[in-house]
N, C-alpha and C. Protein backbone atom coordinates (compact mmCIF):
# COMPACT_ATOMS: atom_id res chain seq x y z
N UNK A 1 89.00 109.86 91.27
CA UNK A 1 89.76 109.32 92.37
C UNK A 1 90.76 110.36 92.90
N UNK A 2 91.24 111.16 91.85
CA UNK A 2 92.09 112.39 92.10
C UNK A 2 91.64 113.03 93.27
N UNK A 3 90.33 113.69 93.06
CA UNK A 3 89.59 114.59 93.24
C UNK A 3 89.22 113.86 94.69
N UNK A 4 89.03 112.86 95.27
CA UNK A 4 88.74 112.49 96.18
C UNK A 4 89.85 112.26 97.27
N UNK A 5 91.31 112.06 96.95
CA UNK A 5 92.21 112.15 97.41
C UNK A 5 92.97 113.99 97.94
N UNK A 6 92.10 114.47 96.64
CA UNK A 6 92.68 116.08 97.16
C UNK A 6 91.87 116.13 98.03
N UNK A 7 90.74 116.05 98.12
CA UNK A 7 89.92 116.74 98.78
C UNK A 7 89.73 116.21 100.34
N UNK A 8 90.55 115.09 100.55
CA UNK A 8 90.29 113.93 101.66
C UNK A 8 91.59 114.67 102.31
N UNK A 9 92.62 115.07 101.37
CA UNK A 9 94.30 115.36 102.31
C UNK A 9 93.70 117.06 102.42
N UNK A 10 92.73 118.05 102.05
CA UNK A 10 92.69 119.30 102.24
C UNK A 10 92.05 119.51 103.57
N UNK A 11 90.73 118.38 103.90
CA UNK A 11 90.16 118.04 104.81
C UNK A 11 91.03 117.96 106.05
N UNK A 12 92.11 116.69 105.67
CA UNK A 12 92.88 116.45 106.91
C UNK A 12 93.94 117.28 107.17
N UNK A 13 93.98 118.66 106.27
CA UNK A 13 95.05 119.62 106.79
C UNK A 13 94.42 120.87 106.73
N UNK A 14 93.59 121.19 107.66
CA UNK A 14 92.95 122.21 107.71
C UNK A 14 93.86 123.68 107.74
N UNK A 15 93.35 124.55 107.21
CA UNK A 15 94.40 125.72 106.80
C UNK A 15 95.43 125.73 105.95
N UNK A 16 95.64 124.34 105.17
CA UNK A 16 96.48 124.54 103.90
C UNK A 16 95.80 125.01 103.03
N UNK A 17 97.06 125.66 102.07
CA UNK A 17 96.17 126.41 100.74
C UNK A 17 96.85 125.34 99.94
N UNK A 18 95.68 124.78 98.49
CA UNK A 18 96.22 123.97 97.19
C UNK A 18 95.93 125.24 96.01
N UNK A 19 96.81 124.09 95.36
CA UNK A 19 97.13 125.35 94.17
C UNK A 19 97.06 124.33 93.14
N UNK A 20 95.65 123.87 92.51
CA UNK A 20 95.32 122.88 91.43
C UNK A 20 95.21 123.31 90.09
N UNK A 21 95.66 123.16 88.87
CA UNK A 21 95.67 123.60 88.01
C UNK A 21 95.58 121.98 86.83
N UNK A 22 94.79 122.84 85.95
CA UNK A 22 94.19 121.54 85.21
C UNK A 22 94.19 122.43 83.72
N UNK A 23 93.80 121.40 82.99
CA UNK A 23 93.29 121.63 81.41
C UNK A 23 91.61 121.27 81.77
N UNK A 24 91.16 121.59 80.79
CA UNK A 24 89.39 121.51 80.78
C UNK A 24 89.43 120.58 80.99
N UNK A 25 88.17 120.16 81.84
CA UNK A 25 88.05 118.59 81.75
C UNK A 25 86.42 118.18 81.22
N UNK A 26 85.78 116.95 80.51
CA UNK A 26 84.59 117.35 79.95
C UNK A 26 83.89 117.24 81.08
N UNK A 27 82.70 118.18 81.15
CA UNK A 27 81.17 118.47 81.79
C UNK A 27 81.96 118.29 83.33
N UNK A 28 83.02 118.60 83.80
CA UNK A 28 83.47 118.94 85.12
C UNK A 28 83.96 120.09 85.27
N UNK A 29 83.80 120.98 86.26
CA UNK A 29 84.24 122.36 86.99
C UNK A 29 85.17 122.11 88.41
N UNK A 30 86.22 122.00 87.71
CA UNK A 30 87.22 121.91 89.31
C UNK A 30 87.30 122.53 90.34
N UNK A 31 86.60 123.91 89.71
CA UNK A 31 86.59 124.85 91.06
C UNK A 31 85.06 124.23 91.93
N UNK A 32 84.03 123.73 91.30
CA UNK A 32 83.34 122.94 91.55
C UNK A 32 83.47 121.54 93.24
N UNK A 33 84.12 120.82 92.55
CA UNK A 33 84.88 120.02 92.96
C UNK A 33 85.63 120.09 94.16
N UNK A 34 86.44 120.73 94.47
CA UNK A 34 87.61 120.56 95.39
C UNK A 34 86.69 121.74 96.55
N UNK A 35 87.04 120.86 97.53
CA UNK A 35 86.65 121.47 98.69
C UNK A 35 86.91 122.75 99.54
N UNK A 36 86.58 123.62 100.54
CA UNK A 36 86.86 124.68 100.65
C UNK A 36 86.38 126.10 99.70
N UNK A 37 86.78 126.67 99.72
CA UNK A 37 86.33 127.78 98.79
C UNK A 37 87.50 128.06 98.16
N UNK A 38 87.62 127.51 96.70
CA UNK A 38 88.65 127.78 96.05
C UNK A 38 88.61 128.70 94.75
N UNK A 39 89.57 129.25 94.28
CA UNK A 39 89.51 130.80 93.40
C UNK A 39 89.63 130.02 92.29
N UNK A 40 88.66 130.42 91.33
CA UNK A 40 88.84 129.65 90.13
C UNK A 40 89.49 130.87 88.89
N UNK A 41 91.03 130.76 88.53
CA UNK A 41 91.21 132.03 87.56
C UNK A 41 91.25 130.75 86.36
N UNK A 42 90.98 131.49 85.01
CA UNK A 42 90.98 130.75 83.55
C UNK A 42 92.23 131.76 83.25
N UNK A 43 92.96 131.33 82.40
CA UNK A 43 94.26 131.64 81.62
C UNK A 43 93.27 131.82 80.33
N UNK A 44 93.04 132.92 79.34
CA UNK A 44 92.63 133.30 78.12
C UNK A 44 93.90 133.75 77.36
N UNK A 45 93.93 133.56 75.74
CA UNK A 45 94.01 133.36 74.96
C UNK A 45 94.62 135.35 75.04
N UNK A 46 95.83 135.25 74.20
CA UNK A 46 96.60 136.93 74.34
C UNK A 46 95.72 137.50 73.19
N UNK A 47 95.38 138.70 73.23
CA UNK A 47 94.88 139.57 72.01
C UNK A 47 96.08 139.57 71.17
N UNK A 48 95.77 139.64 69.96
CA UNK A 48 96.66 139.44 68.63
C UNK A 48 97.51 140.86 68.60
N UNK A 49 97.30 142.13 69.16
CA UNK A 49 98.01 143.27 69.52
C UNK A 49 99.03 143.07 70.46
N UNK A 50 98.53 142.30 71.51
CA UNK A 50 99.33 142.01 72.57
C UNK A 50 100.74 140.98 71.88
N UNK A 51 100.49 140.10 71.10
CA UNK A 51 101.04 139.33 70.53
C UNK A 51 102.30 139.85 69.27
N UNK A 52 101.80 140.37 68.54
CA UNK A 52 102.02 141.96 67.62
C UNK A 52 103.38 142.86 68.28
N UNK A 53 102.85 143.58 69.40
CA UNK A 53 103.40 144.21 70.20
C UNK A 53 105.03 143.75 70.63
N UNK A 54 104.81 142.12 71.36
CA UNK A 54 106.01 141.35 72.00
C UNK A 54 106.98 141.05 70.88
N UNK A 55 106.40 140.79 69.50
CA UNK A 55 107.15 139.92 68.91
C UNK A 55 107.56 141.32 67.81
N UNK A 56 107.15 142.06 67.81
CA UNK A 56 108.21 143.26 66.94
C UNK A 56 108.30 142.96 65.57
N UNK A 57 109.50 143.08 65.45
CA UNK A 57 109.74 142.89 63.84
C UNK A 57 110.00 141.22 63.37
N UNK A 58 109.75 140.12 64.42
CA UNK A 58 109.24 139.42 63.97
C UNK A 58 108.16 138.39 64.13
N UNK A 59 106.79 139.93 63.87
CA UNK A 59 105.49 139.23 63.41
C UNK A 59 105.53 138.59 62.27
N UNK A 60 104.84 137.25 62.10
CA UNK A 60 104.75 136.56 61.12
C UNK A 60 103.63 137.32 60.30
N UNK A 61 103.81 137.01 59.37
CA UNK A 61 102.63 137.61 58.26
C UNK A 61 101.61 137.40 58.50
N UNK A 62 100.38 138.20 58.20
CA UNK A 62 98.84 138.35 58.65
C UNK A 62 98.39 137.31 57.98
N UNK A 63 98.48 136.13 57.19
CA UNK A 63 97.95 135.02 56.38
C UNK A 63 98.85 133.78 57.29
N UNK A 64 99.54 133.90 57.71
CA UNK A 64 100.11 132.48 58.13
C UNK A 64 99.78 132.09 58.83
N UNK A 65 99.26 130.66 58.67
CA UNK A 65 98.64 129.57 59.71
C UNK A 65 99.02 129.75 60.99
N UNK A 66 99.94 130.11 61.73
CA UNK A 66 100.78 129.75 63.27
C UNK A 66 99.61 130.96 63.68
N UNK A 67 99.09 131.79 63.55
CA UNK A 67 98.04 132.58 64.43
C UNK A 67 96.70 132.09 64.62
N UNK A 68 96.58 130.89 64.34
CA UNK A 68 95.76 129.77 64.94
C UNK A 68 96.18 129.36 66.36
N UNK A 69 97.70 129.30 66.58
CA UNK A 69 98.00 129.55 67.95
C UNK A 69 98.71 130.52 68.82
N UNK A 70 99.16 131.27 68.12
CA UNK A 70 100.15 132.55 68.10
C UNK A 70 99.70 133.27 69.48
N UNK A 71 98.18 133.01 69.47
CA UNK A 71 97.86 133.75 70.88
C UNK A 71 97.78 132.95 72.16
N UNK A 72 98.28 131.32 71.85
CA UNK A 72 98.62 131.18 73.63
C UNK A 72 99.59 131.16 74.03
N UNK A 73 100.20 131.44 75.06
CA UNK A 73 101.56 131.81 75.72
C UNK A 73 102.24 130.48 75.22
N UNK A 74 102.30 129.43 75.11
CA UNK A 74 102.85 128.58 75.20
C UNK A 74 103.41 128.48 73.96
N UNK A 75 102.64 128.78 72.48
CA UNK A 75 103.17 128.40 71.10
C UNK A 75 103.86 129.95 71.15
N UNK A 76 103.59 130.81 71.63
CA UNK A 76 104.37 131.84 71.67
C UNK A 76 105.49 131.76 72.26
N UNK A 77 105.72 131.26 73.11
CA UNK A 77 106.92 131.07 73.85
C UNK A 77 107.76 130.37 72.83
N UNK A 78 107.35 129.13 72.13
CA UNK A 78 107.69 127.77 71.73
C UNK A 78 108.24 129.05 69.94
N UNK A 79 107.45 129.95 69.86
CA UNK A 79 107.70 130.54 68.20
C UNK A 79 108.93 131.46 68.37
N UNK A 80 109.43 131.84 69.79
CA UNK A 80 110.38 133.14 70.05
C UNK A 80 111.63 131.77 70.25
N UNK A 81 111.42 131.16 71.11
CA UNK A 81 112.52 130.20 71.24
C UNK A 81 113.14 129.33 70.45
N UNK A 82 112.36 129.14 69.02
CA UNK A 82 112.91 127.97 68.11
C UNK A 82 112.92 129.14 66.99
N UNK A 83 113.68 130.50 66.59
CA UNK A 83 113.33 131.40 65.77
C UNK A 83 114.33 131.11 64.82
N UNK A 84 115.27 130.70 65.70
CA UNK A 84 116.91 130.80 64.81
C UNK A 84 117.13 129.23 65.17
N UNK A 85 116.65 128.25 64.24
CA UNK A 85 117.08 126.95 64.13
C UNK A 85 117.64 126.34 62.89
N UNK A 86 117.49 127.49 62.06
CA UNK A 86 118.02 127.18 60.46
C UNK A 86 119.23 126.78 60.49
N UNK A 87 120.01 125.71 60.06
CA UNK A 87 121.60 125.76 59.64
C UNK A 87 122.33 125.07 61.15
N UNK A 88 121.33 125.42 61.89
CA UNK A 88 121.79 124.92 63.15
C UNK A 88 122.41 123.42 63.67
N UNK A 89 123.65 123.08 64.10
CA UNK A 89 123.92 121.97 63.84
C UNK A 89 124.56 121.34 65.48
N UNK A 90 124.31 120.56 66.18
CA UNK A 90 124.50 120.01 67.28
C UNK A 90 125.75 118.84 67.38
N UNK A 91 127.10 118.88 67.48
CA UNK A 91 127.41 117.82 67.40
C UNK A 91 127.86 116.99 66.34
N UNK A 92 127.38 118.19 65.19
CA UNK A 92 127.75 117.46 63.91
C UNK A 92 126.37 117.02 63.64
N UNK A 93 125.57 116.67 63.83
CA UNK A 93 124.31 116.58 63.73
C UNK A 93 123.05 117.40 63.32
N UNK A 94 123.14 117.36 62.06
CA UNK A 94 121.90 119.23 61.47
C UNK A 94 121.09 119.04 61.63
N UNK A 95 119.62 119.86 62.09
CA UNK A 95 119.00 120.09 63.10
C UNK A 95 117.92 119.99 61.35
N UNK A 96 116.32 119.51 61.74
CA UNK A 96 115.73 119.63 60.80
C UNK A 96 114.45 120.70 61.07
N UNK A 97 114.28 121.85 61.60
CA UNK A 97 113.36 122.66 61.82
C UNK A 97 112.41 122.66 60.39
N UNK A 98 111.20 122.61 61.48
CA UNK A 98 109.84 123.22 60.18
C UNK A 98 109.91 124.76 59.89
N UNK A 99 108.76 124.77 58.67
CA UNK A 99 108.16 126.08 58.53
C UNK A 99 107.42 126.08 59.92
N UNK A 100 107.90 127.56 60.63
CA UNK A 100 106.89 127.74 61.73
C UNK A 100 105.62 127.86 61.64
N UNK A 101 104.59 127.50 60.94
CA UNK A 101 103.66 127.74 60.93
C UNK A 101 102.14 126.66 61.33
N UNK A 102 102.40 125.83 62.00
CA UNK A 102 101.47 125.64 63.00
C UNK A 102 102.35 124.90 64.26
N UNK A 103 101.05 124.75 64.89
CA UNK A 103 101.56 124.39 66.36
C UNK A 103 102.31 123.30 66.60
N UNK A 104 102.03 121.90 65.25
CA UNK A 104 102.90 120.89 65.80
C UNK A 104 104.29 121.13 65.05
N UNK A 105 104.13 122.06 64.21
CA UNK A 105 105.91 122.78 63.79
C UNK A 105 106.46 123.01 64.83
N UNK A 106 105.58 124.31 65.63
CA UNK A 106 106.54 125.02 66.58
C UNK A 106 106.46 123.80 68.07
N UNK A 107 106.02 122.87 68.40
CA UNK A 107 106.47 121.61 68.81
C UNK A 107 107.36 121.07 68.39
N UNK A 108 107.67 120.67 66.98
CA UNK A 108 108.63 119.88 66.60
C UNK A 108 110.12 120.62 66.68
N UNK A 109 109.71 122.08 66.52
CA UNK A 109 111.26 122.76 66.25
C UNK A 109 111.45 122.28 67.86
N UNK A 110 110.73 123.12 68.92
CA UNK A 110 111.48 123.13 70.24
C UNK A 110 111.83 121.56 70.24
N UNK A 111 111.36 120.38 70.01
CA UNK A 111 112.08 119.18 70.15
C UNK A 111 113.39 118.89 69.30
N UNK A 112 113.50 119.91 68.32
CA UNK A 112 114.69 119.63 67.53
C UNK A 112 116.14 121.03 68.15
N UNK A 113 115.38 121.87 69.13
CA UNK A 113 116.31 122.70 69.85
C UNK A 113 116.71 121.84 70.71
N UNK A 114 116.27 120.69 71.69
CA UNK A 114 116.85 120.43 73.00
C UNK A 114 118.13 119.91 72.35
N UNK A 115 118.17 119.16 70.87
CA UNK A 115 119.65 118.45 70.37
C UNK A 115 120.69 119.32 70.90
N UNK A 116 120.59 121.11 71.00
CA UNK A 116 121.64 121.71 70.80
C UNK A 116 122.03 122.34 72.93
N UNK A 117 120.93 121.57 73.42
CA UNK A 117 121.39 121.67 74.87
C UNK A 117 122.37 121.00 75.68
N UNK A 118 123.16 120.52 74.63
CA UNK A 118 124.70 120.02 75.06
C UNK A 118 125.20 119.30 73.92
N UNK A 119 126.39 119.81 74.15
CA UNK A 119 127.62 119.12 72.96
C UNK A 119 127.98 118.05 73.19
N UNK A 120 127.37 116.72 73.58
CA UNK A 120 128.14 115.65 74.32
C UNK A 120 127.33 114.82 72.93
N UNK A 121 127.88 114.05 72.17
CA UNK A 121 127.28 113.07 71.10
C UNK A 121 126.30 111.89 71.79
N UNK A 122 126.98 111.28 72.60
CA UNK A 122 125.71 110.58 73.65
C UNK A 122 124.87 111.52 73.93
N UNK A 123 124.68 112.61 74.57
CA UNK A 123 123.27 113.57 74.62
C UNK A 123 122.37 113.70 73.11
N UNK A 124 123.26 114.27 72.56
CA UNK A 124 122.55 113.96 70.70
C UNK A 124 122.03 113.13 70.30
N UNK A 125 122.44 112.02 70.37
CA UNK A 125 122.15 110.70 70.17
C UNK A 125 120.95 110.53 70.71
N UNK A 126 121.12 110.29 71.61
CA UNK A 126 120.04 110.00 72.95
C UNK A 126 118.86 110.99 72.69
N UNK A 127 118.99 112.56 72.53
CA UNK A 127 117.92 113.00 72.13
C UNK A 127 117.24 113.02 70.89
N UNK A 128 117.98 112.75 69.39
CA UNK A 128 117.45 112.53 68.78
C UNK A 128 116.48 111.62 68.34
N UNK A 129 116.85 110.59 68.96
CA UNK A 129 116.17 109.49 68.86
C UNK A 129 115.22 109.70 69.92
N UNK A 130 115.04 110.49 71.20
CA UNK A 130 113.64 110.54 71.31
C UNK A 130 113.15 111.21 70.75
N UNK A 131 113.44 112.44 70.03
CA UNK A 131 112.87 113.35 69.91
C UNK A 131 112.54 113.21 68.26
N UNK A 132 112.75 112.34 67.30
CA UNK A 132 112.64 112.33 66.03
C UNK A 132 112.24 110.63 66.44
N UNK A 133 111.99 109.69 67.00
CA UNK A 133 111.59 108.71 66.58
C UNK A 133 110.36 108.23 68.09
N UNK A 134 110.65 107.92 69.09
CA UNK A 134 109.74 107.80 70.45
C UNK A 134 108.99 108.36 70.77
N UNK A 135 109.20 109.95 70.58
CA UNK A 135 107.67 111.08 71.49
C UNK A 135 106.83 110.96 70.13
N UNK A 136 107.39 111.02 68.68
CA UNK A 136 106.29 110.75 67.79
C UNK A 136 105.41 109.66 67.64
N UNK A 137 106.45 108.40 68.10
CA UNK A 137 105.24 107.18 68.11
C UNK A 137 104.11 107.15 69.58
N UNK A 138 104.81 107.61 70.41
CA UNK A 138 103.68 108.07 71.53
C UNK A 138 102.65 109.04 71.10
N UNK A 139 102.95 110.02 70.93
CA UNK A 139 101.51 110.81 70.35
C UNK A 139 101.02 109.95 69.16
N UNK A 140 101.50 109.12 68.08
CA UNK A 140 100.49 108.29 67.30
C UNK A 140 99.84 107.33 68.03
N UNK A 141 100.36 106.51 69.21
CA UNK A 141 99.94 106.09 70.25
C UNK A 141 98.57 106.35 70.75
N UNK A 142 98.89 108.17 71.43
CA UNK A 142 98.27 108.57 72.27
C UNK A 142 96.59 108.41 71.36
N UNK A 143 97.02 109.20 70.16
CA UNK A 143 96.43 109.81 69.05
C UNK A 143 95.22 108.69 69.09
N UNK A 144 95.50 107.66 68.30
CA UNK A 144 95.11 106.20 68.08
C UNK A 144 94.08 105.98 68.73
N UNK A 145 94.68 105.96 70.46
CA UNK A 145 94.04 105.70 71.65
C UNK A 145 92.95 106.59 72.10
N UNK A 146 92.81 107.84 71.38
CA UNK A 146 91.91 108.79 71.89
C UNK A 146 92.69 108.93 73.22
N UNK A 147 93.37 109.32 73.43
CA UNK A 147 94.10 110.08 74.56
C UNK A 147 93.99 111.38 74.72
N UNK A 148 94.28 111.47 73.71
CA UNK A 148 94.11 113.23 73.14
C UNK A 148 94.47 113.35 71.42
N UNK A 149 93.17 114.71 71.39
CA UNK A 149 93.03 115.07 69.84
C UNK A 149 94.29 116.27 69.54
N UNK A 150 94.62 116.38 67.73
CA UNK A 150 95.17 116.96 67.71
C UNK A 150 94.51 118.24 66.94
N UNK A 151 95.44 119.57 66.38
CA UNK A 151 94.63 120.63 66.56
C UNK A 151 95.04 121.08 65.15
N UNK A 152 96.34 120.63 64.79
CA UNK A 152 96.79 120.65 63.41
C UNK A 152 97.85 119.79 63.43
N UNK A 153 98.58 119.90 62.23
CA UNK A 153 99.64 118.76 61.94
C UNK A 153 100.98 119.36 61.91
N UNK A 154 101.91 118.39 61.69
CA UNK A 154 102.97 118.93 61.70
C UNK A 154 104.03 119.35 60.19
N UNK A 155 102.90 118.98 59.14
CA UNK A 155 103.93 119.72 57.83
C UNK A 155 103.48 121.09 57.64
């Protein structure tokens, strides 16, 4: 229905450019799909040098699980930004970071960094409790529901 609505408003605005960006979807090709002649680029996965390279002196060890995701921008981003969460305390409120070493760690830390994106105890509050009790029952939710699979866990 998406796909019929883009393609119905690209129609009726001739000479606009869209800029659609998706996750895989099964046995569909979006560049396929959407009308006009549209550029299909894929985002791939960083070489482990490239990865190596950015993160310096702190590459994780050549055995640790997190280089199961280490090479997409995103758990990379998510492994540089939640590095220093140890001891870390919001509000009076101590912060419970994982071992970084898989993806729903380095998920869980960045949800246990937003606590420290303001000193206001109502913000704390308020985020902890989504962030340690609501977004987890939604992804068991989601999980449940076949919404979406997961890729590893979070201990």
């Amino acid at each position: 229905m998406i796909l019929h609505m883009i393609n119905d408003w690209y129609i009726a605005n001739p000479g606009a450019q869209i800029i659609a960006v998706s996750r895989p979807m099964d046995g569909m090709n979006l560049g396929k799909e959407l009308k006009g002649n549209p550029l299909t680029i894929t985002l791939e996965p960083l070489s482990k040098e490239t990865v190596v390279e950015y993160l310096g002196e702190k590459t994780p060890d050549e055995s640790s699980r997190v280089w199961d995701v280490l090479t997409r921008p995103l758990f990379l981003n998510l492994f540089i930004k939640t590095d220093q969460l140890e001891g870390c305390t919001s509000d009076g409120y101590e912060l419970a970071p994982k071992k970084a070493e898989t993806g729903g760690a380095l998920i869980w830390n960045y949800l246990q960094r937003e606590l420290l994106r303001e000193e206001d105890e109502k913000w704390v509050l308020r985020c902890a409790i989504a962030c340690e009790y609501i977004l987890p029952y939604i992804a068991y939710r989601m999980e449940k529901e076949h919404r979406f699979t997961t890729v590893d866990r979070i201990d």
